[in-house]
N, C-alpha and C. Protein backbone atom coordinates (compact mmCIF):
# COMPACT_ATOMS: atom_id res chain seq x y z
N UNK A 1 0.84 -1.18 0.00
CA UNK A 1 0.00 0.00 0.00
C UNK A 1 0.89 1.24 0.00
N UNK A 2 0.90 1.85 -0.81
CA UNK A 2 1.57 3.60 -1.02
C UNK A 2 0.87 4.31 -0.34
N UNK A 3 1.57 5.63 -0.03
CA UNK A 3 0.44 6.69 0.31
C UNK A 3 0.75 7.38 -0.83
N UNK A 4 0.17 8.92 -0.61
CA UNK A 4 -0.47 9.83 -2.34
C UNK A 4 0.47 11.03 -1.98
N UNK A 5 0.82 11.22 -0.32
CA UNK A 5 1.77 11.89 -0.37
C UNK A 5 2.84 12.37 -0.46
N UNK A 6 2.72 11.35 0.50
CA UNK A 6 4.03 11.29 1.71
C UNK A 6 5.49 10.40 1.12
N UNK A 7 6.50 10.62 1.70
CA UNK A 7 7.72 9.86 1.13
C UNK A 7 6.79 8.38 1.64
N UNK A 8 7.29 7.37 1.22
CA UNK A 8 7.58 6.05 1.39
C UNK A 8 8.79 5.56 0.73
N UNK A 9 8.63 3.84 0.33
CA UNK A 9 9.49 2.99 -0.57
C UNK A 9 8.81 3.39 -1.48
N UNK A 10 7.54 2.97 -1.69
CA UNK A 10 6.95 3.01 -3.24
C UNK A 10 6.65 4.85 -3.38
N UNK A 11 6.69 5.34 -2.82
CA UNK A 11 6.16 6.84 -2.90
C UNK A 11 7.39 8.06 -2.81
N UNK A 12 8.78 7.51 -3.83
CA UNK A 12 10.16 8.26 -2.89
C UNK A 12 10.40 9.63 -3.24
N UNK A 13 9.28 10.03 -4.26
CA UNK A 13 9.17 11.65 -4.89
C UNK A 13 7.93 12.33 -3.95
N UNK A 14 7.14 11.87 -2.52
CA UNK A 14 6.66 12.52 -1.94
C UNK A 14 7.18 12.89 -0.89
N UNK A 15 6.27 13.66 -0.28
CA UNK A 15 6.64 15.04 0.73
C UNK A 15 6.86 14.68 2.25
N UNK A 16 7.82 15.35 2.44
CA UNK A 16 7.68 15.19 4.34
C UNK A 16 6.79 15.72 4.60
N UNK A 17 5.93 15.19 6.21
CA UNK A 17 4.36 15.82 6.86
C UNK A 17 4.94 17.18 6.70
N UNK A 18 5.60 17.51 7.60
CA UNK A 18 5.68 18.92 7.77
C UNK A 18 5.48 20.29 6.71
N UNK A 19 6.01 19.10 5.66
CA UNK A 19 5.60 19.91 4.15
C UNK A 19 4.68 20.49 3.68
N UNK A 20 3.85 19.27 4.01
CA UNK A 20 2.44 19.43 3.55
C UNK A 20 1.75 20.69 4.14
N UNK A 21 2.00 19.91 5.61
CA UNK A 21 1.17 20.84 6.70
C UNK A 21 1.39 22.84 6.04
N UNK A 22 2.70 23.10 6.32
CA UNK A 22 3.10 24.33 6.04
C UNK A 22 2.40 24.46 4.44
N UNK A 23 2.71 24.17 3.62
CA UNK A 23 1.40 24.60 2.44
C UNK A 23 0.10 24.53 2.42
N UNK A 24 -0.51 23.90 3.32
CA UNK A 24 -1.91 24.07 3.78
C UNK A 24 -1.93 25.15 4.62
N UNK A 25 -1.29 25.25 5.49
CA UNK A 25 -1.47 26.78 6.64
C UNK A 25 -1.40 27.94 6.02
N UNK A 26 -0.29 27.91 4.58
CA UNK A 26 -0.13 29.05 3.72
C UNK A 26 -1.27 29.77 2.95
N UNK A 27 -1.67 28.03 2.58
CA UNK A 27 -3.20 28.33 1.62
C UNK A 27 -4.37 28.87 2.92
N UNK A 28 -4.45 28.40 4.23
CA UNK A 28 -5.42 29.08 4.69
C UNK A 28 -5.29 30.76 5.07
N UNK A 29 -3.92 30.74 5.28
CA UNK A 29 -3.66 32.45 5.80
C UNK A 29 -3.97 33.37 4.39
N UNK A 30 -3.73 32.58 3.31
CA UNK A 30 -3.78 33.43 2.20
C UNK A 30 -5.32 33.43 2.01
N UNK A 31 -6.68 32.66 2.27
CA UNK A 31 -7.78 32.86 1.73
C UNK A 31 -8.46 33.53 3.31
N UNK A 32 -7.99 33.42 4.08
CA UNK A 32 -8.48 34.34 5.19
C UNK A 32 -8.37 35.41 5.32
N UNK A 33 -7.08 36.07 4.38
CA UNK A 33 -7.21 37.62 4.42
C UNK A 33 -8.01 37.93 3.71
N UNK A 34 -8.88 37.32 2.87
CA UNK A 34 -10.10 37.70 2.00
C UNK A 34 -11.05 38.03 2.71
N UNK A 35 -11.29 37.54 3.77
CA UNK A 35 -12.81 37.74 4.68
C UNK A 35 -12.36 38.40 5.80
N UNK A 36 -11.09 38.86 6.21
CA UNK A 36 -10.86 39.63 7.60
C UNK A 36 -11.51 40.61 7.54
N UNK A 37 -11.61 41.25 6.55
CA UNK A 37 -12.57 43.09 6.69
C UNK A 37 -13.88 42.32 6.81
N UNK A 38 -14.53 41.46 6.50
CA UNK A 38 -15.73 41.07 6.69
C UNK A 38 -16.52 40.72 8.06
N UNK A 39 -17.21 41.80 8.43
CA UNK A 39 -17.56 41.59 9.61
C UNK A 39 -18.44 41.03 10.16
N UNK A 40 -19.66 39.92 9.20
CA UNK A 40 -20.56 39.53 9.46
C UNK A 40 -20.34 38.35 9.88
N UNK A 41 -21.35 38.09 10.84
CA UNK A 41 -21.22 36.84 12.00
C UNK A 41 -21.05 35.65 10.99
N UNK A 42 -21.15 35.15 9.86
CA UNK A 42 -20.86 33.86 9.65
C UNK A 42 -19.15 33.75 9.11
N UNK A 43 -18.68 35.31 8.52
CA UNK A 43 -17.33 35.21 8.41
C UNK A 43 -16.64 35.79 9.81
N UNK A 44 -17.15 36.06 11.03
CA UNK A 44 -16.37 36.25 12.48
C UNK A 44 -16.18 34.82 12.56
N UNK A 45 -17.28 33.71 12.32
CA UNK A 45 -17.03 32.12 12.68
C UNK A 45 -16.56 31.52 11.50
N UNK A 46 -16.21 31.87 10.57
CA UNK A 46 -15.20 30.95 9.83
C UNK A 46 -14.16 31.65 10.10
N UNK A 47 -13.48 32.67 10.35
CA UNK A 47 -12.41 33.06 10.50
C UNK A 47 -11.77 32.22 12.03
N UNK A 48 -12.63 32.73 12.94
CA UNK A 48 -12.52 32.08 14.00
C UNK A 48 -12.02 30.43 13.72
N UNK A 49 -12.64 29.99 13.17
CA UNK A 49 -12.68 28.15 12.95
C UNK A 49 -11.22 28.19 11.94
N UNK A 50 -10.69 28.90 11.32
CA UNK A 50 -9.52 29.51 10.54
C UNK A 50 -8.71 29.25 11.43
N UNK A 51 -8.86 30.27 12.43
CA UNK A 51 -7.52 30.46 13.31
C UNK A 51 -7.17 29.32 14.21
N UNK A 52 -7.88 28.55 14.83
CA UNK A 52 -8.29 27.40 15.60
C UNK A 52 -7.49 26.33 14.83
N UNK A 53 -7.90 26.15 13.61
CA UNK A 53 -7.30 25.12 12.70
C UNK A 53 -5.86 25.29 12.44
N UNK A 54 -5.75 26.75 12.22
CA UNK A 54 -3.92 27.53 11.91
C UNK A 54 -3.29 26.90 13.22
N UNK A 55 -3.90 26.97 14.30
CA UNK A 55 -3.16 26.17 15.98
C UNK A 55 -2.82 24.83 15.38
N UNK A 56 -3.86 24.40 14.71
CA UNK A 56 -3.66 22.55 14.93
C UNK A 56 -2.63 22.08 13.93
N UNK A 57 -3.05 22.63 12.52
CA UNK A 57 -1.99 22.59 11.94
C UNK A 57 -0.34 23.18 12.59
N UNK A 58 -0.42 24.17 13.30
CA UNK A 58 0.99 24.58 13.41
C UNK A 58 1.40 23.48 14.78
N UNK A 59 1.14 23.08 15.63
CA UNK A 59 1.13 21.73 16.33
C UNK A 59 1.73 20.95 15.65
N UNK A 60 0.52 20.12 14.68
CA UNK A 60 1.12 19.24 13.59
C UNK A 60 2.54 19.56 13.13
N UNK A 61 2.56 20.78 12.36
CA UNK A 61 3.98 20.94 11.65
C UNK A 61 5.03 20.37 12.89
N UNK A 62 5.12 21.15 14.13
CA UNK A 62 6.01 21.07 15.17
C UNK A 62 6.20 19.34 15.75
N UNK A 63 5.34 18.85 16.06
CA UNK A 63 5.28 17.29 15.79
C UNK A 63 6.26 16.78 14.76
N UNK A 64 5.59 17.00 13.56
CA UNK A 64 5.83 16.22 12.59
C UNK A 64 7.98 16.15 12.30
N UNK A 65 8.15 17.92 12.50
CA UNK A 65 9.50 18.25 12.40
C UNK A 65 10.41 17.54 13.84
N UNK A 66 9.62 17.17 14.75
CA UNK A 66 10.59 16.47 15.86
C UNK A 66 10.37 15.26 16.11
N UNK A 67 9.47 13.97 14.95
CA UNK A 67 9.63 13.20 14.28
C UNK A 67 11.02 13.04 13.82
N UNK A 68 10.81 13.75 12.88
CA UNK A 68 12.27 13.63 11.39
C UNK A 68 13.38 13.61 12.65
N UNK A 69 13.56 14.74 13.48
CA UNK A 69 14.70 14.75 14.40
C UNK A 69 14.84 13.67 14.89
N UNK A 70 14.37 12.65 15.34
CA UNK A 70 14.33 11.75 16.15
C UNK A 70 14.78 10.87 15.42
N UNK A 71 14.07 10.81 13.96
CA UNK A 71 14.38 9.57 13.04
C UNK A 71 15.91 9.97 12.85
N UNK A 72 16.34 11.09 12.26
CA UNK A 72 17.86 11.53 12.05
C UNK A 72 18.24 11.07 13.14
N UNK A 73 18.44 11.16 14.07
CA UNK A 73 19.54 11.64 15.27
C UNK A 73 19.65 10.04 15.67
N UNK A 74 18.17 8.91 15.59
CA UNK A 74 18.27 7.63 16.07
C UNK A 74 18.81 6.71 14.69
N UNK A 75 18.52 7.27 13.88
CA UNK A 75 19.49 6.39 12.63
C UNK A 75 19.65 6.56 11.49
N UNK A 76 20.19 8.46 11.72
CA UNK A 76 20.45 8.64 10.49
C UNK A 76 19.45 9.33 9.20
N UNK A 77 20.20 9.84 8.02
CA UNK A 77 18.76 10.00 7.09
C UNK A 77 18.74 8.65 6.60
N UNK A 78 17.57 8.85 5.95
CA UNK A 78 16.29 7.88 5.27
C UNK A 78 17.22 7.64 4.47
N UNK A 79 16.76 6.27 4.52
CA UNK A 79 17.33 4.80 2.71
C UNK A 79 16.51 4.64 2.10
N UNK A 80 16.21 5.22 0.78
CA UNK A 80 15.20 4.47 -0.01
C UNK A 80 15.10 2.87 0.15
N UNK A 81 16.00 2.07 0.45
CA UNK A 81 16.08 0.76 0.14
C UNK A 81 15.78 0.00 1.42
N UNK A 82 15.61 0.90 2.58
CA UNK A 82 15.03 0.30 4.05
C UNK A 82 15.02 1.39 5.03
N UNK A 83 13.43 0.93 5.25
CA UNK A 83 12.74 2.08 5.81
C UNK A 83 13.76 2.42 7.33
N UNK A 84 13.68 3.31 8.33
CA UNK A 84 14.39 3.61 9.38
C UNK A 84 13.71 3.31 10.80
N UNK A 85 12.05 2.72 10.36
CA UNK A 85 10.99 2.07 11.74
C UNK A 85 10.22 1.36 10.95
N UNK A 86 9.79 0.62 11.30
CA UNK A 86 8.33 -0.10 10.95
C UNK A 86 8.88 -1.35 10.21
N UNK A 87 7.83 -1.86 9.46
CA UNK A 87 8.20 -3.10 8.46
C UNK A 87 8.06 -2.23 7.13
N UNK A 88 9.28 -3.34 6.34
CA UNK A 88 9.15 -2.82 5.28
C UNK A 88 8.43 -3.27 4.09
């Protein structure tokens, strides 16, 4: 089973999480400055639900980046030819 994103074996032209994450947070800060002058209560609560999500994602990113540290520092960078945890 591959994933659609992410590095794997079978997947070795995809992205680290953290990657992702940070281009999604980009794309939300960039369509939220569209509705900040907007002051009506259903864009105060999507903005709101915006910013809330910008937390979880930026969490995520911070996670995801002290992952990789862990994987580096406990064995090294990544082998295409064998993974660094799990089965391969």
């Amino acid at each position: 089973m591959s994933t659609k994103f992410l590095v794997t074996d079978e997947n070795p032209s995809g992205y680290k999480l953290e990657d992702i994450l940070m281009v999604i947070r980009n794309d939300i800060l960039q369509r939220a400055t569209k509705i900040m002058t907007d002051n009506r209560p259903e864009s105060t609560a999507v903005m709101n639900n915006n910013i809330r999500i910008l937390t979880i994602i930026s969490e995520g990113i911070e996670l995801a980046k002290n992952s990789s540290e862990i994987l580096d520092k406990a064995f090294g960078p990544s082998d295409p030819d064998k993974p660094r945890i799990g089965e391969a």
